[in-house]
Protein backbone atom coordinates (compact mmCIF):
# COMPACT_ATOMS: atom_id res chain seq x y z
CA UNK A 1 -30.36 -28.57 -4.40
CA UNK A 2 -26.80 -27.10 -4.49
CA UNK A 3 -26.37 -23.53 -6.24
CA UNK A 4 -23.16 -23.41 -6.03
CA UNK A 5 -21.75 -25.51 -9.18
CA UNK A 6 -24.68 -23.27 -11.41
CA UNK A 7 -22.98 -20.25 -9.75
CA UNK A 8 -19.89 -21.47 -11.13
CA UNK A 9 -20.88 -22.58 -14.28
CA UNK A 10 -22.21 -18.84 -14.85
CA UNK A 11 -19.49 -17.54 -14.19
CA UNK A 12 -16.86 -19.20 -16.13
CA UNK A 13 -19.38 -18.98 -19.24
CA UNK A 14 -19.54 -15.04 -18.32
CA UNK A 15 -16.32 -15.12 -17.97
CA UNK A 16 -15.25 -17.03 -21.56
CA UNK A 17 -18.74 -14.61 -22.95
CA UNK A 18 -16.60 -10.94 -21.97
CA UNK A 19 -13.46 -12.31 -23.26
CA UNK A 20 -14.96 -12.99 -26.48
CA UNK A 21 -16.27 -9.57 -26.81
CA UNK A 22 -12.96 -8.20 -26.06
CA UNK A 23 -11.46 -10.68 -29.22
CA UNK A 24 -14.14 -8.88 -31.18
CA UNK A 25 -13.29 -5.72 -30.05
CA UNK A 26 -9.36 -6.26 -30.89
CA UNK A 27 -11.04 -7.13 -34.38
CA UNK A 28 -13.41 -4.79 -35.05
CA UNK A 29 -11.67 -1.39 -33.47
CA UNK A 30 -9.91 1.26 -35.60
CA UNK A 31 -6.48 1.88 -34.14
CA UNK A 32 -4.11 -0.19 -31.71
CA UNK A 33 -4.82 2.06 -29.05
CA UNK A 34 -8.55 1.38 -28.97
CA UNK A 35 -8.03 -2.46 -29.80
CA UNK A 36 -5.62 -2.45 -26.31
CA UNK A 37 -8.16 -0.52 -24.45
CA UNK A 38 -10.41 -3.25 -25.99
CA UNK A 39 -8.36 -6.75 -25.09
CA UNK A 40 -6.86 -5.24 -21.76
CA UNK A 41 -10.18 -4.49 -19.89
CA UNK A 42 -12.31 -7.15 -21.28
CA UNK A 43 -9.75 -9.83 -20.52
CA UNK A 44 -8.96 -8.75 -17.11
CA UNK A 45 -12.95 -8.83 -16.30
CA UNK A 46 -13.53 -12.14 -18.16
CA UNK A 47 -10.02 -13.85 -16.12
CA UNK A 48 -11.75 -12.19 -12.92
CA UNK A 49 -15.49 -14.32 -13.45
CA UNK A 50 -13.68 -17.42 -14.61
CA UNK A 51 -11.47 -17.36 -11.63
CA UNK A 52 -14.17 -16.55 -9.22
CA UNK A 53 -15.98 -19.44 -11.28
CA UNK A 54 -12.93 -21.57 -10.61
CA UNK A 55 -13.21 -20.42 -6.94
CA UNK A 56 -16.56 -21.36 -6.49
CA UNK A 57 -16.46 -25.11 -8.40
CA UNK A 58 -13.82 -26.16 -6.61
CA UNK A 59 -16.18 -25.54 -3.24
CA UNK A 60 -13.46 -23.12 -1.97
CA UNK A 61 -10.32 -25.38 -2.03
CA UNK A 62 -8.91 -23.31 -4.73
CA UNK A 63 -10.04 -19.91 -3.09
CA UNK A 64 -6.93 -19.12 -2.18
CA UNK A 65 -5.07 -19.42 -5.37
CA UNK A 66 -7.28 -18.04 -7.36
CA UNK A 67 -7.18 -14.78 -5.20
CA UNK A 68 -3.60 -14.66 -5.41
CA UNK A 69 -4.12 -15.00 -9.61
CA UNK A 70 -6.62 -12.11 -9.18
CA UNK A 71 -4.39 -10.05 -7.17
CA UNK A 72 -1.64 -10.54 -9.73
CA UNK A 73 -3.36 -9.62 -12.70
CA UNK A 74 -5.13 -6.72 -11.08
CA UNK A 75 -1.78 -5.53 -9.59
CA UNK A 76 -0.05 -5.96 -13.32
CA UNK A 77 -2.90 -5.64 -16.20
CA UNK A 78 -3.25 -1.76 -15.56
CA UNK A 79 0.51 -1.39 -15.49
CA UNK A 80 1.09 -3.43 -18.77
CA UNK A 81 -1.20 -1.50 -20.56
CA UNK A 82 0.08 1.86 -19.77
CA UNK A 83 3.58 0.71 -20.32
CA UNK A 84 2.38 -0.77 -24.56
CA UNK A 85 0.34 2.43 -24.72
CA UNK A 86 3.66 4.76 -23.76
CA UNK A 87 5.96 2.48 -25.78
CA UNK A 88 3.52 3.07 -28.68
CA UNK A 89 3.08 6.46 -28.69
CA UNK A 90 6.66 7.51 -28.33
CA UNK A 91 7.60 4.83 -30.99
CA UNK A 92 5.45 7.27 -33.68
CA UNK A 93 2.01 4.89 -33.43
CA UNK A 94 -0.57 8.07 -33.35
CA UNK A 95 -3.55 7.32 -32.46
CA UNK A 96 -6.95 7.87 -34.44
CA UNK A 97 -8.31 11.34 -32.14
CA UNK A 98 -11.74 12.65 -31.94
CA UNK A 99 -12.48 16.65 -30.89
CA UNK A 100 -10.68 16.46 -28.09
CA UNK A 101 -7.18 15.68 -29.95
CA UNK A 102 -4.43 13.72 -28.51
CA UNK A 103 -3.29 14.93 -24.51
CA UNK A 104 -0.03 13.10 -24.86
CA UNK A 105 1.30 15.04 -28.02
CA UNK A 106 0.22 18.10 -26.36
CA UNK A 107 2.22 17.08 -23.28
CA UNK A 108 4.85 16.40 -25.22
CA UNK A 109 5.42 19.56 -27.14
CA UNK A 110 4.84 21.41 -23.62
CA UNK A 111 7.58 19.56 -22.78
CA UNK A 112 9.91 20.20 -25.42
């Protein structure tokens, strides 16, 4: 018996499983900021299993390009983010802040 097409199979449907979690999250969250935080990590994890899934059906002829796709979108995702979360905050979106307030209006009126 061959494991490696159930491997795959598990992870694309783990994969497809986080990213719906993440659309929840983007629905279900209070404030852009947390909605982002929501969408950018869960979709980066979920695109990592389905690629690895991808990987691994494809008995290791697509290996190669699906590393290159991972190494992308780990390279850019984190970047992305940061750069919407900036734009955001300096465009007057404040976020919704527990007890420990909001570090990037403090910075800014240090700043100032």
């Amino acid at each position: 018996m061959n494991i490696l097409p159930w491997l795959a199979s598990l992870l694309v449907l783990g994969g497809a499983l986080i990213s719906l979690l993440g659309a929840v999250g983007v629905l279900r969250l209070p404030d852009s900021y947390s909605r982002m935080h929501a969408a950018s990590k869960a979709g980066v994890l979920g695109t990592v299993l389905i690629l690895t899934g991808t990987a691994a059906a494809s008995r290791g002829q697509m290996a190669g390009e699906a590393l290159l796709g991972l190494l992308v979108l780990l390279a850019s995702a984190p970047l992305a983010s940061h750069a919407i979360f900036r734009a955001a905050h300096r465009a007057g979106i404040r976020p919704r802040v527990g007890p420990l307030g909001d570090a990037l209006e403090r910075e800014r009126r240090k700043n100032d």
